[in-house]
PDB file of N, CA and C in Angstrom:
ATOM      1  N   UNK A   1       0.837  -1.210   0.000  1.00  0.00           N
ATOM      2  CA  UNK A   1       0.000   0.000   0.000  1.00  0.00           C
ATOM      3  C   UNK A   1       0.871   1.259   0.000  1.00  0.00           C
ATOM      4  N   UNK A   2       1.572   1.100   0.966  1.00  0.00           N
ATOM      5  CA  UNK A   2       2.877   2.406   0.510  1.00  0.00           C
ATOM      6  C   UNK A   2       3.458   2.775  -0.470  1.00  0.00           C
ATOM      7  N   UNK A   3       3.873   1.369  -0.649  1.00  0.00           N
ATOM      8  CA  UNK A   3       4.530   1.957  -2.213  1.00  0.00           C
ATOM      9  C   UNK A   3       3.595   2.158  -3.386  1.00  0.00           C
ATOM     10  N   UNK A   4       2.373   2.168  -3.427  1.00  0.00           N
ATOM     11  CA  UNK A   4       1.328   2.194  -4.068  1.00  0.00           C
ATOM     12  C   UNK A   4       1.602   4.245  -4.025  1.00  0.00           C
ATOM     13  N   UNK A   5       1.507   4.091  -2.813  1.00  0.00           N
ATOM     14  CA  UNK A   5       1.285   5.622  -2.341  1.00  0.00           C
ATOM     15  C   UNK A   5       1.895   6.356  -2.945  1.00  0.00           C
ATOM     16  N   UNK A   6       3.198   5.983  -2.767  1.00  0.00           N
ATOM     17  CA  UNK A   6       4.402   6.605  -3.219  1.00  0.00           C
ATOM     18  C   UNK A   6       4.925   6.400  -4.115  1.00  0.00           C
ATOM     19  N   UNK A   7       4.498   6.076  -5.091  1.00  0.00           N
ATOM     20  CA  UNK A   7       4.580   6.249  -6.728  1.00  0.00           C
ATOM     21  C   UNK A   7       3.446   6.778  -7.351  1.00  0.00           C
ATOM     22  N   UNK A   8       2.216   6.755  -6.391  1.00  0.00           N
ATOM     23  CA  UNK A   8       1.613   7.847  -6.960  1.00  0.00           C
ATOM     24  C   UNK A   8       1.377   9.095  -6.317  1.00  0.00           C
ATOM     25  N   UNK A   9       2.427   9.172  -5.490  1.00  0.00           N
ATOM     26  CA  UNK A   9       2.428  10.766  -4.768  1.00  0.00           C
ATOM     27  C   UNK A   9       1.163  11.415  -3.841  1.00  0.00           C
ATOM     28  N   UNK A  10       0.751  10.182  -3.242  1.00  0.00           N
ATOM     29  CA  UNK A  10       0.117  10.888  -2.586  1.00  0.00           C
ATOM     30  C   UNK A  10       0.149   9.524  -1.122  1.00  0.00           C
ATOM     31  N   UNK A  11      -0.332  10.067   0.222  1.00  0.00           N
ATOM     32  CA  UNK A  11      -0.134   9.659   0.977  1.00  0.00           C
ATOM     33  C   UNK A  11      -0.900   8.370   1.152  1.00  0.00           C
ATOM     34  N   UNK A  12      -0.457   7.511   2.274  1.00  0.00           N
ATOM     35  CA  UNK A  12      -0.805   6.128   2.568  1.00  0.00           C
ATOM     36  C   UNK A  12      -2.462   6.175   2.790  1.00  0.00           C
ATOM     37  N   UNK A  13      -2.937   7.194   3.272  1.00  0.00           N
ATOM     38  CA  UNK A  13      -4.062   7.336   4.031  1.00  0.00           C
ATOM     39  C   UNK A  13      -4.949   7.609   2.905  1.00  0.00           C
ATOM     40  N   UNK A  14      -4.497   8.882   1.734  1.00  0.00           N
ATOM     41  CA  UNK A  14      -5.474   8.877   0.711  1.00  0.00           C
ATOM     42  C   UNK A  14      -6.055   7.656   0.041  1.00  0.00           C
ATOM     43  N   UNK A  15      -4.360   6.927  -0.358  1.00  0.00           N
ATOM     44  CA  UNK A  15      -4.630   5.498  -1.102  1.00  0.00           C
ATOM     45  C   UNK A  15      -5.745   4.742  -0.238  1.00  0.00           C
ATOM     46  N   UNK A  16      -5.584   4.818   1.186  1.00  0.00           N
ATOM     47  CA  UNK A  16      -6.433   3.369   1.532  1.00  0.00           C
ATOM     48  C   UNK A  16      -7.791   4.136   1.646  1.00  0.00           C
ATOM     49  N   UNK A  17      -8.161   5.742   1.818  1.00  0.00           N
ATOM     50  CA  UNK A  17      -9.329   5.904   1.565  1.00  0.00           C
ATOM     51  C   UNK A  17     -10.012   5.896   0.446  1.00  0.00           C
ATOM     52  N   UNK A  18      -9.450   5.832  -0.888  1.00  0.00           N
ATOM     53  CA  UNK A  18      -9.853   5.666  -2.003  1.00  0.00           C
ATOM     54  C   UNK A  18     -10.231   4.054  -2.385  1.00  0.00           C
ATOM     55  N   UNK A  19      -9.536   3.579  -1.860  1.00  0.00           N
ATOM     56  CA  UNK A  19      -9.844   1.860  -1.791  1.00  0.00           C
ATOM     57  C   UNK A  19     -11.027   1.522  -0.938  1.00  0.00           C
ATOM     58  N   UNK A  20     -11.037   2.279  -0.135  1.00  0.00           N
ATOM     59  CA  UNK A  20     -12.439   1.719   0.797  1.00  0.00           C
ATOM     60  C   UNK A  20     -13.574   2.570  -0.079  1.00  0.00           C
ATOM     61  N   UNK A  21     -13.554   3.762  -0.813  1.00  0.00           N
ATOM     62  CA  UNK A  21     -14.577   4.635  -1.185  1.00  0.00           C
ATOM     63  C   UNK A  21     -14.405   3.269  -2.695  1.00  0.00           C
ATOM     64  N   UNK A  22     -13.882   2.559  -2.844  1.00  0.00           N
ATOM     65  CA  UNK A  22     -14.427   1.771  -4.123  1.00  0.00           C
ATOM     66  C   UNK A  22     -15.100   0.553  -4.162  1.00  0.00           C
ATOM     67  N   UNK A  23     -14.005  -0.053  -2.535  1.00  0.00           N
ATOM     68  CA  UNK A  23     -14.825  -1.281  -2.370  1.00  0.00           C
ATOM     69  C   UNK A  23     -16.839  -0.820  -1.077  1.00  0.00           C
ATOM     70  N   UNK A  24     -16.783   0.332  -1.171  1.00  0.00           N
ATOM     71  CA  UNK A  24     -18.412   0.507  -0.976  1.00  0.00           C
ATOM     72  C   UNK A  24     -18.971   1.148  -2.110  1.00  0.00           C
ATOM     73  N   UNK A  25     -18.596   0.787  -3.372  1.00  0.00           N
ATOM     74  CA  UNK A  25     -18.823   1.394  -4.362  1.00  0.00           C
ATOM     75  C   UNK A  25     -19.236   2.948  -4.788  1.00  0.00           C
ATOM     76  N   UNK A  26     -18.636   3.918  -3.568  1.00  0.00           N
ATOM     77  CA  UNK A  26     -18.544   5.205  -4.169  1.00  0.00           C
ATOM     78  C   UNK A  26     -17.355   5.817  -4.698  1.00  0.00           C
ATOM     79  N   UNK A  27     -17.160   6.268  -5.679  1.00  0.00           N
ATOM     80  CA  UNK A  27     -16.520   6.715  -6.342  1.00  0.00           C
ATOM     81  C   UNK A  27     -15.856   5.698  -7.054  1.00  0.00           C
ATOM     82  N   UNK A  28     -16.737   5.149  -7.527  1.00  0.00           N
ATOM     83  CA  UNK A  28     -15.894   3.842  -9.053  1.00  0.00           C
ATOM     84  C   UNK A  28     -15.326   4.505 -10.066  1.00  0.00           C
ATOM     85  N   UNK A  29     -16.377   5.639 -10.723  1.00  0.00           N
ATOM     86  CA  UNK A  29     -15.952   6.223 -12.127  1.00  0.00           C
ATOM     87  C   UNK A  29     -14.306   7.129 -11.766  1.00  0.00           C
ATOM     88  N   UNK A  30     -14.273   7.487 -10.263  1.00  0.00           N
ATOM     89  CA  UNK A  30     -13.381   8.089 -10.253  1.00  0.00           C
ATOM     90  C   UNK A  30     -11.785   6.879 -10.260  1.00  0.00           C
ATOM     91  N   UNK A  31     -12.372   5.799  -9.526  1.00  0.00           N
ATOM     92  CA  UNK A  31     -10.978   4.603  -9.382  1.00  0.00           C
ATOM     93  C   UNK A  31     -10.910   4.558 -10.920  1.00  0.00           C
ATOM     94  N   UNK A  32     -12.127   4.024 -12.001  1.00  0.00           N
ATOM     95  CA  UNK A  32     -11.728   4.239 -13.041  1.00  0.00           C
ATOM     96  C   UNK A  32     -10.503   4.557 -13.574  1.00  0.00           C
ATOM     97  N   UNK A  33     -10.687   5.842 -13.512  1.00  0.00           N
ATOM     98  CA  UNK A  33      -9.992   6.854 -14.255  1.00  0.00           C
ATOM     99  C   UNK A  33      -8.756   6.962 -14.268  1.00  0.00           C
ATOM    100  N   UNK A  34      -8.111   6.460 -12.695  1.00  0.00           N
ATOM    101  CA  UNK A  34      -7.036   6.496 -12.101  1.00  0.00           C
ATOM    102  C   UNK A  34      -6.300   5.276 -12.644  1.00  0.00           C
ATOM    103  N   UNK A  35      -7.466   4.832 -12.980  1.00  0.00           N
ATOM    104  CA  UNK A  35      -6.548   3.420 -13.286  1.00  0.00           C
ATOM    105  C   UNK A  35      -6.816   3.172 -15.197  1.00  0.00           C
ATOM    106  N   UNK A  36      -6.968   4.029 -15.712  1.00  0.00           N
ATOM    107  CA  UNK A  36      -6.753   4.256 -17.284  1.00  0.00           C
ATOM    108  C   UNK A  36      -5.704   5.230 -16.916  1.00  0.00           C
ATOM    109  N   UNK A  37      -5.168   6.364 -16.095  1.00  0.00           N
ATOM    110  CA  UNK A  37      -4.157   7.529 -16.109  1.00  0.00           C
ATOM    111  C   UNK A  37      -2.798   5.900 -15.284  1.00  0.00           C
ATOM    112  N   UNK A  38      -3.265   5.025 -14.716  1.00  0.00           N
ATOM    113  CA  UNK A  38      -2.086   4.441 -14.654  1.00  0.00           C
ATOM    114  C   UNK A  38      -1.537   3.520 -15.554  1.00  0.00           C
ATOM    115  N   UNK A  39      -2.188   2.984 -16.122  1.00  0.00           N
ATOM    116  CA  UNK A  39      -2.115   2.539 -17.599  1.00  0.00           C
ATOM    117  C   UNK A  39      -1.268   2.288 -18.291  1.00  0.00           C
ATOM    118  N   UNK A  40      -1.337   4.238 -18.864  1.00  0.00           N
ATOM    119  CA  UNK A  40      -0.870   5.412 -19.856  1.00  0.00           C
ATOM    120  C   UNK A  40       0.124   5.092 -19.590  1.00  0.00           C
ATOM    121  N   UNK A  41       0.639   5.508 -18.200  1.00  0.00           N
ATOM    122  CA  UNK A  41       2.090   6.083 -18.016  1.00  0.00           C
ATOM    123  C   UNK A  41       2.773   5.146 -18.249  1.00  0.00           C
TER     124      UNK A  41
END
């Protein structure tokens, strides 16, 4: 999870709140997205 964090520049705490806001299915379109912009790179 850290290093998750920290390659995408942002802290441990955002990452695991974005993971919990997906696995209760709010904000999917946004995990989406993040994960077509990780993709790319």
């Amino acid at each position: 999870m850290a290093a998750v964090a920290a390659a995408a520049g942002v802290s441990p705490t955002t990452v695991r709140r974005g993971v919990s806001e997906l696995d209760s299915g709010k904000g999917a379109a946004a995990g989406r997205a993040s994960e077509a912009d990780r993709r790319r790179t």
